[in-house]
Protein backbone atom coordinates (compact mmCIF):
# COMPACT_ATOMS: atom_id res chain seq x y z
CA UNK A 1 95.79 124.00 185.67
CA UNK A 2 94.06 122.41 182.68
CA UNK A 3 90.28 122.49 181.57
CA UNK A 4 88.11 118.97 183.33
CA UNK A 5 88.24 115.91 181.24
CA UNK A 6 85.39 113.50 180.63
CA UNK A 7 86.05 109.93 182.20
CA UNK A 8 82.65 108.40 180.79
CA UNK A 9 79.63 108.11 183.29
CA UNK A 10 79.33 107.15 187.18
CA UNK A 11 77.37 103.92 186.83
CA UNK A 12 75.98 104.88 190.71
CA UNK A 13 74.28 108.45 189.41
CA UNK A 14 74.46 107.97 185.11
CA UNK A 15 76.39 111.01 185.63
CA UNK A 16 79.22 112.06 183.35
CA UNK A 17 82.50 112.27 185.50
CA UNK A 18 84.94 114.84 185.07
CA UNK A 19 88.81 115.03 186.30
CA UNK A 20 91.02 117.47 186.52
CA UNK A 21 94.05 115.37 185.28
CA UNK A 22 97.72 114.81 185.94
CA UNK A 23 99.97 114.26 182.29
CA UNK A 24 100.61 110.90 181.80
CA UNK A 25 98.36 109.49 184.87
CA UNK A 26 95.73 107.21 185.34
CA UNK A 27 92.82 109.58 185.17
CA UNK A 28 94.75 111.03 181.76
CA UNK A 29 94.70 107.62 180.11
CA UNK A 30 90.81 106.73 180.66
CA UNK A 31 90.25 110.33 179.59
CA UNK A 32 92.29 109.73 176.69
CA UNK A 33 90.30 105.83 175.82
CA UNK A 34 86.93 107.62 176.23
CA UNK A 35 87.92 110.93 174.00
CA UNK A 36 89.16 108.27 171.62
CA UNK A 37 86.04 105.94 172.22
CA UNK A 38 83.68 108.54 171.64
CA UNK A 39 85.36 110.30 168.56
CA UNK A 40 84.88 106.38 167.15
CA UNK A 41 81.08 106.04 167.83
CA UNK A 42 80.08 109.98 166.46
CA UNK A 43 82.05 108.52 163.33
CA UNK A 44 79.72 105.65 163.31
CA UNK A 45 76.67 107.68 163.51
CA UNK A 46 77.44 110.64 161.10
CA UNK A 47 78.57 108.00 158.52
CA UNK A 48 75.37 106.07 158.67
CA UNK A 49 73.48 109.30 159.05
CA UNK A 50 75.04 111.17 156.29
CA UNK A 51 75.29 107.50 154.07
CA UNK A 52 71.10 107.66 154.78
CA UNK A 53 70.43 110.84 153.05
CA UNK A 54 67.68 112.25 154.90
CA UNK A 55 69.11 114.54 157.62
CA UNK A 56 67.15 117.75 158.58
CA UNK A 57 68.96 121.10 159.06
CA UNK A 58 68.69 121.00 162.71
CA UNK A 59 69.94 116.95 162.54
CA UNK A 60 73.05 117.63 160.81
CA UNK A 61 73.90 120.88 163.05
CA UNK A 62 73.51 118.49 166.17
CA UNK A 63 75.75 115.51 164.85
CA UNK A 64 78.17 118.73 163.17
CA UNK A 65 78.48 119.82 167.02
CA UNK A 66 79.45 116.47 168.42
CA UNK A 67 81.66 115.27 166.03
CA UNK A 68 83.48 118.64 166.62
CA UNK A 69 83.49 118.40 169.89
CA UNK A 70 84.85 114.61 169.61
CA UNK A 71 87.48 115.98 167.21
CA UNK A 72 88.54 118.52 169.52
CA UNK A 73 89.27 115.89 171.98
CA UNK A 74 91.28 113.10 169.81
CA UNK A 75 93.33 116.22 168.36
CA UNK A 76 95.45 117.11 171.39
CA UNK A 77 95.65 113.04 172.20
CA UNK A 78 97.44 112.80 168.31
CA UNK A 79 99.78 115.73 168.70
CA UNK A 80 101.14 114.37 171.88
CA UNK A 81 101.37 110.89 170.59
CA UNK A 82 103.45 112.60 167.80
CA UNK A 83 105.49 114.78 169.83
CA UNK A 84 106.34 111.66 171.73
CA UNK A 85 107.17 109.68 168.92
CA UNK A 86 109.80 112.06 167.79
């Protein structure tokens, strides 16, 4: 069985909701739109943070963790798109 995925926040609590998903399912694709919708917005910010110039040590580190994070989430999305494509 695979690792939870993040499905965005439970509007009742302001939770984040995790799901263990099924390939291909429903839960899969909104974990797959909110990987992909929060890889977009950490791109957003460490472009206009990094385009600012004036990022502390401990600034960069935390928006260097997130985007990683992000990136380890759109990664597996692209390879499968590829694999499917071929």
């Amino acid at each position: 069985m695979g690792e939870p995925r993040r499905l965005g926040f439970d509007t009742a609590t302001g939770k984040t909701a995790y799901a263990l998903t099924e390939p291909g399912g429903l839960l899969d694709g909104i974990a797959d739109i909110t990987a992909l919708q929060t890889a977009a917005a950490w791109h957003v910010l460490a472009a206009a943070m990094v385009e600012g110039g004036q990022l502390s040590g401990d600034e960069a580190a935390s928006v260097l963790a997130h985007v990683t994070e992000a990136l380890g989430a759109v990664l597996p999305i692209a390879a499968r798109v590829i694999d499917d494509a071929t």
